[in-house]
PDB file of N, CA and C in Angstrom:
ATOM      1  N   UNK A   1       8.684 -18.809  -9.225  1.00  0.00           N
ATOM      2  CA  UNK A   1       8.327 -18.074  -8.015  1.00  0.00           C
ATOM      3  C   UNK A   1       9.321 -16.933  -7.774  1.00  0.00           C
ATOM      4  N   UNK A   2      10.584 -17.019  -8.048  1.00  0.00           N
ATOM      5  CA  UNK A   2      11.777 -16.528  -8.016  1.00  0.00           C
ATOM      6  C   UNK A   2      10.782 -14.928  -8.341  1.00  0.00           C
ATOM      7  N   UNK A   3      11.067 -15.201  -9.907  1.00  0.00           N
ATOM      8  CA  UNK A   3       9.922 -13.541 -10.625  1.00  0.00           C
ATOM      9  C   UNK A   3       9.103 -13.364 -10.079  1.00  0.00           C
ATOM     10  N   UNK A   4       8.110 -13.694  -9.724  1.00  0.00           N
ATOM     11  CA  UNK A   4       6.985 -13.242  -9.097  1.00  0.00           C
ATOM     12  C   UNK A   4       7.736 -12.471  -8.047  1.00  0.00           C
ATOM     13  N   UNK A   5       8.586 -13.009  -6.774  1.00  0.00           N
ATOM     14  CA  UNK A   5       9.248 -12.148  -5.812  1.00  0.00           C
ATOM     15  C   UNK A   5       9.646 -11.180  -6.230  1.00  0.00           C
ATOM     16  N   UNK A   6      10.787 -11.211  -7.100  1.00  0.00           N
ATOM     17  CA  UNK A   6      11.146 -10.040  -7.265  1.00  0.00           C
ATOM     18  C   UNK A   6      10.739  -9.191  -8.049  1.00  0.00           C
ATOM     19  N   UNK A   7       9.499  -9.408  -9.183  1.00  0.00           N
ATOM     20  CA  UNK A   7       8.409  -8.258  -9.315  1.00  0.00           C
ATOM     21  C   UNK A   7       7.978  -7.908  -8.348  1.00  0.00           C
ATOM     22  N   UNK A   8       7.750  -8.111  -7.152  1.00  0.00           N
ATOM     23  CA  UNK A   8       7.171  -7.362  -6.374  1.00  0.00           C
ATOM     24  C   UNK A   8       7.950  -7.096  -5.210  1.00  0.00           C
ATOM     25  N   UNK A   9       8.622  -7.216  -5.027  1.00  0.00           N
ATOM     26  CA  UNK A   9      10.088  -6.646  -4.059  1.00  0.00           C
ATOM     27  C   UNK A   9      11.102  -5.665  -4.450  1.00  0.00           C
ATOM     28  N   UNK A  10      12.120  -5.948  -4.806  1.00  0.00           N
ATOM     29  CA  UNK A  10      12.785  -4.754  -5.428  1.00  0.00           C
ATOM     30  C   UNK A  10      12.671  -4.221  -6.725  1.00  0.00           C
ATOM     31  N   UNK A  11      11.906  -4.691  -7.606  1.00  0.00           N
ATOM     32  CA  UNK A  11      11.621  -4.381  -8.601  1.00  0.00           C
ATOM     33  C   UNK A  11      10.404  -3.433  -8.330  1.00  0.00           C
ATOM     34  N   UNK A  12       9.630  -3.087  -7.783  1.00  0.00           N
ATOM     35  CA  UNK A  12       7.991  -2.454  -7.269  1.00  0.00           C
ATOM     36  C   UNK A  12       8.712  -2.149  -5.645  1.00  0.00           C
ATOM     37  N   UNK A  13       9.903  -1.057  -5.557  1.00  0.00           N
ATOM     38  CA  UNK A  13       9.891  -0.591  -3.794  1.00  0.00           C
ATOM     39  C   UNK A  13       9.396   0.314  -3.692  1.00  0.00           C
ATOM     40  N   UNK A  14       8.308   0.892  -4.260  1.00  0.00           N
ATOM     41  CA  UNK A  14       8.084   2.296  -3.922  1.00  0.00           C
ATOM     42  C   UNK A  14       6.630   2.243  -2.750  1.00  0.00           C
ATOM     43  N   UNK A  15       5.986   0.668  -2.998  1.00  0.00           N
ATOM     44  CA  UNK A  15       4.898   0.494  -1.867  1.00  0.00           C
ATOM     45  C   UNK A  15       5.767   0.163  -0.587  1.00  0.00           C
ATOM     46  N   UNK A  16       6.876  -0.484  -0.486  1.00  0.00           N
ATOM     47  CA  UNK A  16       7.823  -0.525   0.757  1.00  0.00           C
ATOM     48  C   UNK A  16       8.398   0.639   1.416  1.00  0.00           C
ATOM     49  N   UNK A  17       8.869   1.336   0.815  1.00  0.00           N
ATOM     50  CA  UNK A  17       9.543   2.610   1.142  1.00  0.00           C
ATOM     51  C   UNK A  17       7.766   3.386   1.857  1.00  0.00           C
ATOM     52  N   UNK A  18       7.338   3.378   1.129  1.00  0.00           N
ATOM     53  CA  UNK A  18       5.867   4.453   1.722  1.00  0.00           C
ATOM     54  C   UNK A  18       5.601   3.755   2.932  1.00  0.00           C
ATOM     55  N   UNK A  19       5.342   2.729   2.935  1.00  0.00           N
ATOM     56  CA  UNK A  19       4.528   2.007   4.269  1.00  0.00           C
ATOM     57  C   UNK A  19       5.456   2.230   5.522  1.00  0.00           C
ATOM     58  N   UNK A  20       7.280   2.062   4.978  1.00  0.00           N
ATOM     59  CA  UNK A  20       8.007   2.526   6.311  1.00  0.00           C
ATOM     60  C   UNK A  20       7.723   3.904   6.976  1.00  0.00           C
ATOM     61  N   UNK A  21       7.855   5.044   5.707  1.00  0.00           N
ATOM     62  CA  UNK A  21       8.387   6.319   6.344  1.00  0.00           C
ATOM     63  C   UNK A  21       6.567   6.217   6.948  1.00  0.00           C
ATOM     64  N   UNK A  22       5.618   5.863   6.545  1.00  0.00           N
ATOM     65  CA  UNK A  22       4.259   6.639   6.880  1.00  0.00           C
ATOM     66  C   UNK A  22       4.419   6.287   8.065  1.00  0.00           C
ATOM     67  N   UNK A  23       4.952   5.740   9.241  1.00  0.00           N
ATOM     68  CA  UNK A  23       5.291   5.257  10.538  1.00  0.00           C
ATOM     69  C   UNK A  23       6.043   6.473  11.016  1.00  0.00           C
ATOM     70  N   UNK A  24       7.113   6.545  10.479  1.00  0.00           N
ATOM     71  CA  UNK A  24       8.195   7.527  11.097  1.00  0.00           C
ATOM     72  C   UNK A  24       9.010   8.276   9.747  1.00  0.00           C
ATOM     73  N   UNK A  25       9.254   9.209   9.668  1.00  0.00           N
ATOM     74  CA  UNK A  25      10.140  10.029   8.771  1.00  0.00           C
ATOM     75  C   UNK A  25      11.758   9.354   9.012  1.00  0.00           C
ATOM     76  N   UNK A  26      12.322   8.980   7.910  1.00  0.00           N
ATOM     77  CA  UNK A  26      13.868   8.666   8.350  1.00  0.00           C
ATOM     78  C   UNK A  26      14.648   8.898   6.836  1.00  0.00           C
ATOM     79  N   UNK A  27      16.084   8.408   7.214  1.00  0.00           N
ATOM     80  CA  UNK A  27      16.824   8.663   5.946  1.00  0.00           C
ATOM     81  C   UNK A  27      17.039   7.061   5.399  1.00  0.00           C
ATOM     82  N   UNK A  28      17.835   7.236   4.238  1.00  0.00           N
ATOM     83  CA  UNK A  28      17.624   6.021   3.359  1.00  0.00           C
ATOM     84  C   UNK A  28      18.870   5.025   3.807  1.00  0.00           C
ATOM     85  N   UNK A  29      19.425   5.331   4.905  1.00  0.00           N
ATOM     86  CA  UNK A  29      20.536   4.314   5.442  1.00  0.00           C
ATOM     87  C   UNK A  29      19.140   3.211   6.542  1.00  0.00           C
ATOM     88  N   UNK A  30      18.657   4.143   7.064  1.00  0.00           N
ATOM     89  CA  UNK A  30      17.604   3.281   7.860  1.00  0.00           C
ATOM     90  C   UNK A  30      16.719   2.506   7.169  1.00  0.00           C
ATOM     91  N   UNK A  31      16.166   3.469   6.001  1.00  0.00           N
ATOM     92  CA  UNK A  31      14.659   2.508   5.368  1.00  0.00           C
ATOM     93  C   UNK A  31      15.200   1.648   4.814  1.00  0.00           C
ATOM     94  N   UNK A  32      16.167   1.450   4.086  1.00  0.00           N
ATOM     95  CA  UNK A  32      16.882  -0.023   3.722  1.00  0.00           C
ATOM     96  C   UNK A  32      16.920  -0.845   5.083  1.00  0.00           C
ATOM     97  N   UNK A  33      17.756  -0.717   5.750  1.00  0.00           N
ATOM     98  CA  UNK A  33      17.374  -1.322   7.068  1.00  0.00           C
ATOM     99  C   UNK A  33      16.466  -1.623   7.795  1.00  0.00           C
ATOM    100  N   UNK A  34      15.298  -0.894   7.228  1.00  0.00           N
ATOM    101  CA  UNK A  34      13.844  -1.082   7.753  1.00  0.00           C
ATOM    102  C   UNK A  34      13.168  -1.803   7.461  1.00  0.00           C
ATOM    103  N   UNK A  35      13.271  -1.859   5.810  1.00  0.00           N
ATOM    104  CA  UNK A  35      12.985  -2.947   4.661  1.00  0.00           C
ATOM    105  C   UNK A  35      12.830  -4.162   5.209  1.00  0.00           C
ATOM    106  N   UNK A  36      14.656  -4.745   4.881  1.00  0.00           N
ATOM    107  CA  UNK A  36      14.744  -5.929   5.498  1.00  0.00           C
ATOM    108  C   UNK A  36      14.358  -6.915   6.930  1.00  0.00           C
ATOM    109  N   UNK A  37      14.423  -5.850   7.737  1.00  0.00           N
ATOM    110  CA  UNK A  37      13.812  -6.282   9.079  1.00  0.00           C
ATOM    111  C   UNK A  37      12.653  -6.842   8.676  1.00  0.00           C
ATOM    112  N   UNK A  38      11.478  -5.593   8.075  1.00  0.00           N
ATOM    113  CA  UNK A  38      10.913  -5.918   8.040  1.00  0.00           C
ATOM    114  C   UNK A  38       9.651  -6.837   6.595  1.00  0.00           C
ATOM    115  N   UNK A  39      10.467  -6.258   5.976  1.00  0.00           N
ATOM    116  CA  UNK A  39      10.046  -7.773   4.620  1.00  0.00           C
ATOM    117  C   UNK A  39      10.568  -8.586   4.438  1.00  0.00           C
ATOM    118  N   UNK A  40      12.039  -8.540   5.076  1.00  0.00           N
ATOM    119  CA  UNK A  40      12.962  -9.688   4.352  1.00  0.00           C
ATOM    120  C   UNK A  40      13.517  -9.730   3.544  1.00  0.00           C
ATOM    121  N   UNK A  41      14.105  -8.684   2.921  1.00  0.00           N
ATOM    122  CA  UNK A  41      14.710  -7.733   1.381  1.00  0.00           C
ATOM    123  C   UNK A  41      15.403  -6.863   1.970  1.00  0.00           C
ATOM    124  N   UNK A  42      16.901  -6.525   1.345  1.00  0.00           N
ATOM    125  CA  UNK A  42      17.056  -5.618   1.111  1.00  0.00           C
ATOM    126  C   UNK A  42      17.450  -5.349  -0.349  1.00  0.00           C
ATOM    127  N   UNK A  43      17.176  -3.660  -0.258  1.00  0.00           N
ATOM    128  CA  UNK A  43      17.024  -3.523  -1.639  1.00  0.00           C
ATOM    129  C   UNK A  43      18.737  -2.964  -1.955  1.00  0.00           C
ATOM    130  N   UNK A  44      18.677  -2.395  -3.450  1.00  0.00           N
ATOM    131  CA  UNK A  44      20.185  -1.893  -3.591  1.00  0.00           C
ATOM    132  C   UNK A  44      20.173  -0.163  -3.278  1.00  0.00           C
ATOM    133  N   UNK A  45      21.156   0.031  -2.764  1.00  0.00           N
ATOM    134  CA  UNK A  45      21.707   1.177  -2.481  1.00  0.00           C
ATOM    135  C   UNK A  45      21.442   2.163  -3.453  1.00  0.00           C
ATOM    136  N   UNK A  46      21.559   2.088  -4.934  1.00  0.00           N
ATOM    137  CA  UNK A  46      20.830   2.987  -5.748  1.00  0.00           C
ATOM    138  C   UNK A  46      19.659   3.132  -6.249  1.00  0.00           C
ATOM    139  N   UNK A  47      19.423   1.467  -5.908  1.00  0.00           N
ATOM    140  CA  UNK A  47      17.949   1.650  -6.649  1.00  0.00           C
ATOM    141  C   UNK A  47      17.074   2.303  -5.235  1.00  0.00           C
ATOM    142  N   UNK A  48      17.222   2.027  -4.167  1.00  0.00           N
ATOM    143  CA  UNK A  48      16.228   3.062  -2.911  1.00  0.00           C
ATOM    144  C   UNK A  48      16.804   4.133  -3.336  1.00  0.00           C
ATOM    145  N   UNK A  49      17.375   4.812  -3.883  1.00  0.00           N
ATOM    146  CA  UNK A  49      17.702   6.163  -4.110  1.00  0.00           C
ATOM    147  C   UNK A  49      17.247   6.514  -5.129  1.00  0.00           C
ATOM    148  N   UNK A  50      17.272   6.145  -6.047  1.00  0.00           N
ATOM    149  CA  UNK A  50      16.326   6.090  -7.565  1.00  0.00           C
ATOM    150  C   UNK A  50      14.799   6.199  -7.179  1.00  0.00           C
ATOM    151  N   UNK A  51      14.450   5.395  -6.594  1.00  0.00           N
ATOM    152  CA  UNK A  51      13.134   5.055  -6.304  1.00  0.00           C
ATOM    153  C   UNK A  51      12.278   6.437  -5.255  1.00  0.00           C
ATOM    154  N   UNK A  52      13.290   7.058  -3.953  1.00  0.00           N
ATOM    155  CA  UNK A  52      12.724   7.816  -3.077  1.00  0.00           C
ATOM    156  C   UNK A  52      12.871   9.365  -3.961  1.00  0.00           C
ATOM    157  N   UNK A  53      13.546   9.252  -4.732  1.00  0.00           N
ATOM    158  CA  UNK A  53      13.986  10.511  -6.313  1.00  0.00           C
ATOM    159  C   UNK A  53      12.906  10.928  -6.902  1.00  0.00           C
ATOM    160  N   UNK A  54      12.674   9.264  -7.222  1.00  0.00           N
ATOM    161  CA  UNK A  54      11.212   9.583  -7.931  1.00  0.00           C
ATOM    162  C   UNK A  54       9.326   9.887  -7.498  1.00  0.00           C
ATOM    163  N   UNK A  55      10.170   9.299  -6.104  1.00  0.00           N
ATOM    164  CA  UNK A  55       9.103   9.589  -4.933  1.00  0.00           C
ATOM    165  C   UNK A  55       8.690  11.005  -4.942  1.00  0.00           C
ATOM    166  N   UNK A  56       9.867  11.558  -4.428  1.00  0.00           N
ATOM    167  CA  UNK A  56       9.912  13.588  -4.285  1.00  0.00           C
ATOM    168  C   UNK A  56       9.503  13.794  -5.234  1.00  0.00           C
ATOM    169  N   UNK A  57      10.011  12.808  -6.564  1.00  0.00           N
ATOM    170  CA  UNK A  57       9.107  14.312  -7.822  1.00  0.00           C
ATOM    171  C   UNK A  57       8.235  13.995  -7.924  1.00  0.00           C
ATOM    172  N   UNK A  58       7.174  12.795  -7.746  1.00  0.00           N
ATOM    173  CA  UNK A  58       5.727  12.703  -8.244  1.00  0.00           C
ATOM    174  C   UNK A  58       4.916  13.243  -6.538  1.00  0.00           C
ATOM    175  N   UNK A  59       5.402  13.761  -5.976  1.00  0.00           N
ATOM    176  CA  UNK A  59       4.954  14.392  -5.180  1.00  0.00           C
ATOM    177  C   UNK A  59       4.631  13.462  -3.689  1.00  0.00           C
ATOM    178  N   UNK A  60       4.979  12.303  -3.666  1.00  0.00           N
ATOM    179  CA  UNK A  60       4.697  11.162  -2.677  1.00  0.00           C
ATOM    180  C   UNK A  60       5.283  11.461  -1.645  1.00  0.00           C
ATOM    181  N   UNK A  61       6.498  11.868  -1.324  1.00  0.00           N
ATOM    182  CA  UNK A  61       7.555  12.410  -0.459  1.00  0.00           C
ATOM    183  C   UNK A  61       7.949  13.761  -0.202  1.00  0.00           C
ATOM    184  N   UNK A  62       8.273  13.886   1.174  1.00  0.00           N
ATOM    185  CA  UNK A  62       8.966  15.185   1.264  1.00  0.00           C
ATOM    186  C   UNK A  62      10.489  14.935   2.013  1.00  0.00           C
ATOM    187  N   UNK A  63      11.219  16.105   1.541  1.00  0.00           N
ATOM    188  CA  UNK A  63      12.755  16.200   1.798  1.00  0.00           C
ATOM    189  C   UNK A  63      13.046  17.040   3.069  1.00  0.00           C
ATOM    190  N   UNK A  64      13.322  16.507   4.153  1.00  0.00           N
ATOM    191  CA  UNK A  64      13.988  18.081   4.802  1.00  0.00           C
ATOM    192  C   UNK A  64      15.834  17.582   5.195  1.00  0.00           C
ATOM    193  N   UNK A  65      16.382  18.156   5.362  1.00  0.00           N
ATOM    194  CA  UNK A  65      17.913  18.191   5.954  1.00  0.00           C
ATOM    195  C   UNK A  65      18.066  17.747   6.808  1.00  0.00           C
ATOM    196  N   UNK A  66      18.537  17.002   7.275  1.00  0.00           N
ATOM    197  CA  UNK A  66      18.793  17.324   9.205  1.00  0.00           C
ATOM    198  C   UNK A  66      20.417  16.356   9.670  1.00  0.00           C
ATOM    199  N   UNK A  67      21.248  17.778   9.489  1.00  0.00           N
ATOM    200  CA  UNK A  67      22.564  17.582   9.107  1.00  0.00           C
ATOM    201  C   UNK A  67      23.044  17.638   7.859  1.00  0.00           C
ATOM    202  N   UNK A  68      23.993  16.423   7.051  1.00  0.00           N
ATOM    203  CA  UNK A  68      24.364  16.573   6.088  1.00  0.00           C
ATOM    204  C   UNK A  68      23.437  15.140   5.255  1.00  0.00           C
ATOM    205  N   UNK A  69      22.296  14.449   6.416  1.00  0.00           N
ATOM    206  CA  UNK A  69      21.361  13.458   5.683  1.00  0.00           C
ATOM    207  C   UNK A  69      19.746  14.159   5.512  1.00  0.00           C
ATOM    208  N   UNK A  70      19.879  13.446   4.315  1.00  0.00           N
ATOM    209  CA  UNK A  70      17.859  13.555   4.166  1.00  0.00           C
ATOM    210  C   UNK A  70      16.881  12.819   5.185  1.00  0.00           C
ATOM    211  N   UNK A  71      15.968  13.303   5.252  1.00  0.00           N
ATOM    212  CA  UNK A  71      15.121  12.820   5.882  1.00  0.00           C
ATOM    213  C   UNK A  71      13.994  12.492   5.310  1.00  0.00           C
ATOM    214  N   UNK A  72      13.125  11.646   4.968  1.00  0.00           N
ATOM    215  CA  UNK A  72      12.226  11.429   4.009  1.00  0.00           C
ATOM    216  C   UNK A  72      10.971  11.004   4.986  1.00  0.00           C
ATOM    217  N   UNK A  73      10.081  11.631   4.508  1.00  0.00           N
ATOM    218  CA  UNK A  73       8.699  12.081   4.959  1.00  0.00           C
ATOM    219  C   UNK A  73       7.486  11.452   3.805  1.00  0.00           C
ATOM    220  N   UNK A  74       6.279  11.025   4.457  1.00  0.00           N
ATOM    221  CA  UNK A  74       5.465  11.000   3.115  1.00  0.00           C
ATOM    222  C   UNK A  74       4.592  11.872   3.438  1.00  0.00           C
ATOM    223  N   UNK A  75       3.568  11.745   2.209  1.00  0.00           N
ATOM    224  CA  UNK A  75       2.790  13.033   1.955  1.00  0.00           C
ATOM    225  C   UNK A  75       1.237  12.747   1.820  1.00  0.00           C
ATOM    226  N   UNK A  76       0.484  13.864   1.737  1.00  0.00           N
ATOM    227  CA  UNK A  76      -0.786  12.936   1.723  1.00  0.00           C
ATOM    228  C   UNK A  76      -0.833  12.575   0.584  1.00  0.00           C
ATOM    229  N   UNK A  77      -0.619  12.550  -0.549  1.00  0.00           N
ATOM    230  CA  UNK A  77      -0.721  12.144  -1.689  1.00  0.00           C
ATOM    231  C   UNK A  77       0.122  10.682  -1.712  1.00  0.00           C
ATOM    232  N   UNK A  78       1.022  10.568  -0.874  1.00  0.00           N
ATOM    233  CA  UNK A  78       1.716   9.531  -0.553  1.00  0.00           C
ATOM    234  C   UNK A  78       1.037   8.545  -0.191  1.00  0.00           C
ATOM    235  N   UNK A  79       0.203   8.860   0.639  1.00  0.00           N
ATOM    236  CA  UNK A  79      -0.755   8.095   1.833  1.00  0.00           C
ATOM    237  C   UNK A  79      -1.837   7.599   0.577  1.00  0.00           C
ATOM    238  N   UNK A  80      -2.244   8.513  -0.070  1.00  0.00           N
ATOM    239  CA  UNK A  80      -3.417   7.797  -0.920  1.00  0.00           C
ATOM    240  C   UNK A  80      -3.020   7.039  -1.767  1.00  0.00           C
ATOM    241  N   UNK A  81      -1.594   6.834  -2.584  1.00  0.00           N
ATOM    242  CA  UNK A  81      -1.239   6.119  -3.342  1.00  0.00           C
ATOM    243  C   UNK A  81      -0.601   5.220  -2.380  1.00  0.00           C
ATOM    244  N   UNK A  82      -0.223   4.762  -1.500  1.00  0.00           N
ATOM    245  CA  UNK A  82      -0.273   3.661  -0.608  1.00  0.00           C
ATOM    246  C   UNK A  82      -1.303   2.705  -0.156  1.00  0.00           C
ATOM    247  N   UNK A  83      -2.258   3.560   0.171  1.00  0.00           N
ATOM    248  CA  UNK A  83      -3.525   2.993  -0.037  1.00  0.00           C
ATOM    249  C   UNK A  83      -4.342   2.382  -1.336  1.00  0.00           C
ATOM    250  N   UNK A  84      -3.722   2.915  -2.500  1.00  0.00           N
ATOM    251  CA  UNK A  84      -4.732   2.541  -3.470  1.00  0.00           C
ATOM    252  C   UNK A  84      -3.733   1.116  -3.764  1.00  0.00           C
ATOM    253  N   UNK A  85      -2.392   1.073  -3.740  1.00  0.00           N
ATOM    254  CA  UNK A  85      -1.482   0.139  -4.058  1.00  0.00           C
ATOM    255  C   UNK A  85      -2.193  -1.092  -2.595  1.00  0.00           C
ATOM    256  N   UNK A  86      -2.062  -0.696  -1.838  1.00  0.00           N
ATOM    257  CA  UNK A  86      -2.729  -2.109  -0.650  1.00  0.00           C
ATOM    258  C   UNK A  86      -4.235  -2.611  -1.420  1.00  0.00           C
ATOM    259  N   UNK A  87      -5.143  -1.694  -1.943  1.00  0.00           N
ATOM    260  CA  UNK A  87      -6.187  -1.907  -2.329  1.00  0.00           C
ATOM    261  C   UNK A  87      -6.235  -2.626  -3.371  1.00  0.00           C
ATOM    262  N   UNK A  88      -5.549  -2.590  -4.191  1.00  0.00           N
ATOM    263  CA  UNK A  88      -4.732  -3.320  -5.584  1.00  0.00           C
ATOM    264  C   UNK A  88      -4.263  -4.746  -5.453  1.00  0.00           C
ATOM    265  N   UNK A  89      -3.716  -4.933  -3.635  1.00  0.00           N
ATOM    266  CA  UNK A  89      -3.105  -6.136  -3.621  1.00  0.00           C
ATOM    267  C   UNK A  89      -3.507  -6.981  -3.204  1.00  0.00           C
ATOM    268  N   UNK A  90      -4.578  -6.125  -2.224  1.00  0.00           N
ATOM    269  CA  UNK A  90      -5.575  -7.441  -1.641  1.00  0.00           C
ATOM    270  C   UNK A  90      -6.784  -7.930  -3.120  1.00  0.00           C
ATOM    271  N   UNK A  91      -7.021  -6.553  -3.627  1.00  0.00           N
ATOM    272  CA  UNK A  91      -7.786  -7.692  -4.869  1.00  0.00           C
ATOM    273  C   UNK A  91      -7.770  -8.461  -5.520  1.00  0.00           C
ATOM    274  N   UNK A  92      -5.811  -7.976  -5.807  1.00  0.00           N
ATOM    275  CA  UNK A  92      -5.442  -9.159  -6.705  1.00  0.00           C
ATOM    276  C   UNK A  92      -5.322 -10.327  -6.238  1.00  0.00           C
ATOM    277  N   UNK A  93      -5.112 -10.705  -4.979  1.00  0.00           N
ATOM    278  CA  UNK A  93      -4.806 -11.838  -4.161  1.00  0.00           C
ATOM    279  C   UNK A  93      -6.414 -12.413  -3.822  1.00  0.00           C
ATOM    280  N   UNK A  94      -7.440 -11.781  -3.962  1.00  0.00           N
ATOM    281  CA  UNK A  94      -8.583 -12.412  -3.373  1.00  0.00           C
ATOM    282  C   UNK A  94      -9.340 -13.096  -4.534  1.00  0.00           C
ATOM    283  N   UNK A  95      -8.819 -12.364  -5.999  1.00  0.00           N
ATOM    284  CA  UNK A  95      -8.916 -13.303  -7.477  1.00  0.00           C
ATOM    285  C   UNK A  95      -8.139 -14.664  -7.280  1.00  0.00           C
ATOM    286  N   UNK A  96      -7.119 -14.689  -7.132  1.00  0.00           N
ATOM    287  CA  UNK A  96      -6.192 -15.786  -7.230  1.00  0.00           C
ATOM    288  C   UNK A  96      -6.487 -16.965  -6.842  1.00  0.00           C
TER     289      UNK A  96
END
């Protein structure tokens, strides 16, 4: 059970990270913090940074400044690959 969790927890954060910011835009000291509140995980400090990296470049995220922190935003392209990933999970779970 252990694997199964963490295939799909910190190993797969990129459906966690989307579902926070699509609520509110924030930086990555919070969405870790957001995480855990609210899944019960937190993830590691580089890998949410790795992960929201790869966010911005496949186009899921947007960056703005505000100060000397990021602020991370999603996108509509964000939104649809959030959606297709929920759509993915309830199927797989309604096979099972």
């Amino acid at each position: 059970m252990r694997k199964l969790i963490g295939n799909n927890t910190t190993e797969c954060l990129w459906p966690y990270i989307l579902s926070i910011i699509k609520n509110r835009p924030c930086h990555a000291y919070i969405l870790r913090k957001s995480i855990q509140q609210k899944f019960g995980f937190t993830p590691g400090t580089v890998t949410a940074y790795r992960v929201l990296y790869s966010l911005k470049k496949e186009g899921l995220v947007s960056i703005r400044k505000d100060g000397r922190k990021r602020v991370y935003t999603i996108t509509p392209e964000g939104k649809k690959a959030l959606r297709e990933a929920k759509e993915y999970y309830m199927k797989t779970a309604s096979v099972i």
